[in-house]
N, C-alpha and C. Protein backbone atom coordinates (compact mmCIF):
# COMPACT_ATOMS: atom_id res chain seq x y z
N UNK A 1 281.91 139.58 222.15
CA UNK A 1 280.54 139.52 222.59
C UNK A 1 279.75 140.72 222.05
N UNK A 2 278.65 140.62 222.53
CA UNK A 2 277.67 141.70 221.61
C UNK A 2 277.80 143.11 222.50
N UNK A 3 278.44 143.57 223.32
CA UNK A 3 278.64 144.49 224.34
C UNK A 3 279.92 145.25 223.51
N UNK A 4 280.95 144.96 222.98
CA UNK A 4 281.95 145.04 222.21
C UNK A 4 281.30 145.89 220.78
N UNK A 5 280.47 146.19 220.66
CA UNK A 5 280.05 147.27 219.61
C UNK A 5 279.52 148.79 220.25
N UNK A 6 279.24 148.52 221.55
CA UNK A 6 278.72 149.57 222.56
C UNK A 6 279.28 150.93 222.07
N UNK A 7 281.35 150.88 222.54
CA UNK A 7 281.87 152.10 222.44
C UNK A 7 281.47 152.72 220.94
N UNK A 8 281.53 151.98 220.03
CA UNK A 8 281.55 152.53 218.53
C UNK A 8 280.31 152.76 218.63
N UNK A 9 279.50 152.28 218.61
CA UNK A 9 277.93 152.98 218.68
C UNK A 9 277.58 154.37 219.25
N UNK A 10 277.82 154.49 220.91
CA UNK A 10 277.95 155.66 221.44
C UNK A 10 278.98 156.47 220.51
N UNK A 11 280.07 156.41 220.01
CA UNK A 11 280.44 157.34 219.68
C UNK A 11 280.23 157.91 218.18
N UNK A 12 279.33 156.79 217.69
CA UNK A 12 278.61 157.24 216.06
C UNK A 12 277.24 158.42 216.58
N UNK A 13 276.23 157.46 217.48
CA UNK A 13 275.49 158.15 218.03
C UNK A 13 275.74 159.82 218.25
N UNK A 14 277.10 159.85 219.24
CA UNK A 14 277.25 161.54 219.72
C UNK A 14 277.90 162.18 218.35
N UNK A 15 278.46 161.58 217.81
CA UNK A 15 278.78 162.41 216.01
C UNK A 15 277.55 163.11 215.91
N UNK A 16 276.79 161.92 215.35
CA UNK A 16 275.26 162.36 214.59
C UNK A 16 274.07 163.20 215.18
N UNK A 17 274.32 163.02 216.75
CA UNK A 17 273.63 163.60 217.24
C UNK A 17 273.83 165.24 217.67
N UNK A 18 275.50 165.44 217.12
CA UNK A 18 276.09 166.83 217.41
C UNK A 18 276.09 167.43 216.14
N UNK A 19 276.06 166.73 215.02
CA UNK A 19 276.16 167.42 213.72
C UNK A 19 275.67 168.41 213.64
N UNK A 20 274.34 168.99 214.29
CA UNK A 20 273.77 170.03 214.02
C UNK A 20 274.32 171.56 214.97
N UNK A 21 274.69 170.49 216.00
CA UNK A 21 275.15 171.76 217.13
C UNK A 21 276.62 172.71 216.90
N UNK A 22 277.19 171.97 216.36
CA UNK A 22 278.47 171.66 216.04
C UNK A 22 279.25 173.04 215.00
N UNK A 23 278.61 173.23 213.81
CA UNK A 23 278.78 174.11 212.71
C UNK A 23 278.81 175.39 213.11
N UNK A 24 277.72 176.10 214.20
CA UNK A 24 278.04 177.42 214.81
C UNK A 24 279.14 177.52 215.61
N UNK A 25 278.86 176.54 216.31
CA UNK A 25 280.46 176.87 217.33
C UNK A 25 281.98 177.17 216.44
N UNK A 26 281.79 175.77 215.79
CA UNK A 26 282.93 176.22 214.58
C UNK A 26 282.59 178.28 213.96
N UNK A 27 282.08 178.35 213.38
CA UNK A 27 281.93 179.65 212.88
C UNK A 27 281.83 180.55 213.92
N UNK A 28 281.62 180.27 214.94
CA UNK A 28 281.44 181.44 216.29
C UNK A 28 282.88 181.48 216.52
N UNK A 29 283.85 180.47 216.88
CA UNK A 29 285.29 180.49 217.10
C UNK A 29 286.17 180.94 215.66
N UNK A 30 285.91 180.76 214.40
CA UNK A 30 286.88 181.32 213.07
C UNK A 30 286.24 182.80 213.06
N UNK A 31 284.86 182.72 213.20
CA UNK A 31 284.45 184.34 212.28
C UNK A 31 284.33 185.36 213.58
N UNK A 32 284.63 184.69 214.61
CA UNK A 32 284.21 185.92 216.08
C UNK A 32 282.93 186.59 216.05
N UNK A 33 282.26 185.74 215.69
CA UNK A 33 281.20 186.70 215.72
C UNK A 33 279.69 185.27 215.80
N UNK A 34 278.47 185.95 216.62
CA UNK A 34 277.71 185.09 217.03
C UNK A 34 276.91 184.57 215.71
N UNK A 35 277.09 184.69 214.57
CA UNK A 35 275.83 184.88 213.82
C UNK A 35 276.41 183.81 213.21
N UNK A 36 275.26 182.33 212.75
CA UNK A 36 275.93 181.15 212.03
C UNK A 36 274.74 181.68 210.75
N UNK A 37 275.24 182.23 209.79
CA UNK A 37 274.66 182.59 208.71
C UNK A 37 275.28 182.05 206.97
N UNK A 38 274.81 182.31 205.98
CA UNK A 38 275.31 182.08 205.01
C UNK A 38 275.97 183.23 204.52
N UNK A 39 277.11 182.85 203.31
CA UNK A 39 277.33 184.10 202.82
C UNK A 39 276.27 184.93 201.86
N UNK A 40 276.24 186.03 202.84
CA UNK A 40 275.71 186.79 201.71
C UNK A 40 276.12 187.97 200.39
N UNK A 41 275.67 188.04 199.38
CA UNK A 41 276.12 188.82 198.18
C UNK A 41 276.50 190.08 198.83
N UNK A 42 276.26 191.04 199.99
CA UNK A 42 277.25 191.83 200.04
C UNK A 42 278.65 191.78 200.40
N UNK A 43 278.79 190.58 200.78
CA UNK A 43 279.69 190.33 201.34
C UNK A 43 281.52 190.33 200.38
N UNK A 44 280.73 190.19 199.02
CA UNK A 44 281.28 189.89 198.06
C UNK A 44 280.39 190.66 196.38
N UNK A 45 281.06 191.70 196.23
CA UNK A 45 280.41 192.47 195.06
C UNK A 45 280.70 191.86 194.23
N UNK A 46 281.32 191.30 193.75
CA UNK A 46 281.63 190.70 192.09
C UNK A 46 280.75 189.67 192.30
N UNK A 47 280.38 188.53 193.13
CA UNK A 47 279.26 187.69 193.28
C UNK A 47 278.16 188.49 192.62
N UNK A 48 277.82 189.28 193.37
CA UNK A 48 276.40 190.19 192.97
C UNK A 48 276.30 190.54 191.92
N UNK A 49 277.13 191.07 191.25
CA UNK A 49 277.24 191.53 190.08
C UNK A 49 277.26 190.47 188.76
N UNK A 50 277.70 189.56 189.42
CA UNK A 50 278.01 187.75 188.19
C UNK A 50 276.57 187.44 188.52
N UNK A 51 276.01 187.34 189.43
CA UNK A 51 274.58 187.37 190.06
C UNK A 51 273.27 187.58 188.55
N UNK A 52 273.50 189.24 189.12
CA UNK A 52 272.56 190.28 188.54
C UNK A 52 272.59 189.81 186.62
N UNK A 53 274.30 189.66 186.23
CA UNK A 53 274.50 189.49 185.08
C UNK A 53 273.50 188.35 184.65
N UNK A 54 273.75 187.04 185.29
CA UNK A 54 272.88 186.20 184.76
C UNK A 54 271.53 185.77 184.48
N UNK A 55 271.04 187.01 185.82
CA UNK A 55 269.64 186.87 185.32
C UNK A 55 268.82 188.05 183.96
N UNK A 56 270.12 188.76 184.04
CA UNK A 56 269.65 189.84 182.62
C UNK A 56 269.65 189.00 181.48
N UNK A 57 271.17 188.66 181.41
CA UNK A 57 270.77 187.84 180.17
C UNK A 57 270.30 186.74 179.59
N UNK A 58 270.58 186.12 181.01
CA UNK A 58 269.92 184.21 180.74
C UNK A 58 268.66 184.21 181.11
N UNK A 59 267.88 185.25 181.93
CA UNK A 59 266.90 184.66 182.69
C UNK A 59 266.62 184.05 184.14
N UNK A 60 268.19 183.32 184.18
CA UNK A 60 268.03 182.28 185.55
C UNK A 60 269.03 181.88 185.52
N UNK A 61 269.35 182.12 186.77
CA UNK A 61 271.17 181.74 187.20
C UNK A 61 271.17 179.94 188.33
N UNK A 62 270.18 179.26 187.61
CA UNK A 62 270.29 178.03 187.67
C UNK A 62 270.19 177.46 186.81
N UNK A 63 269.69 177.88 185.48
CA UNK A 63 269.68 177.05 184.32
C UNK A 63 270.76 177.15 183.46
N UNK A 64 271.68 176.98 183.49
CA UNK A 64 273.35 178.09 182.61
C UNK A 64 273.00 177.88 181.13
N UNK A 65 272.82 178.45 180.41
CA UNK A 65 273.35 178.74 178.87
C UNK A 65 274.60 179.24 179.08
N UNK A 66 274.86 178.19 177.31
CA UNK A 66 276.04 178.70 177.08
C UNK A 66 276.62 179.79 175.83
N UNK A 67 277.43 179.94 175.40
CA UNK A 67 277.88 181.70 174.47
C UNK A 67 276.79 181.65 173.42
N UNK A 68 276.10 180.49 172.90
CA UNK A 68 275.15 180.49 171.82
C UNK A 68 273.80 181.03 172.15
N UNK A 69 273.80 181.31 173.52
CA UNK A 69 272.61 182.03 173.72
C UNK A 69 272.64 183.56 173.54
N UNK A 70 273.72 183.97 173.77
CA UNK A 70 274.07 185.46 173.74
C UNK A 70 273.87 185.81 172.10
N UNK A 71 273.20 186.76 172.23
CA UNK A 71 273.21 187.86 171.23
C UNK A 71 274.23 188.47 170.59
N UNK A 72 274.57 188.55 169.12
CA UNK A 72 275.57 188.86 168.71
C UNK A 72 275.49 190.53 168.14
């Protein structure tokens, strides 16, 4: 009968409706700590530094060139 889709519904519903709540708690319980943030480049110096590199020489560390752009 049409009542027989209920449970799966409610429980797609509370998925979708927790998705957002959901991601800090996770990171509040692994990282101990309250802050649901991204990583940031200090977190990791060689990032920063692969970072910094690409915008010296490429310009823009979303557009990638490749070795033929570099200067010989």
């Amino acid at each position: 009968m049409w009542f027989e889709i209920l449970p799966s519904g409610v429980i797609f519903t509370g998925l979708l409706l927790s998705s957002p709540i959901v991601p800090p708690i996770v990171a509040w319980i692994f990282r101990k700590d309250r802050k649901y943030t991204q990583r940031y480049f200090h977190a990791d110096e060689v990032d920063y530094r692969m970072y910094v590199r690409d915008i010296y020489k490429f310009g823009s560390v979303y557009k990638p060139k490749g070795l033929e752009a570099l200067d010989e």
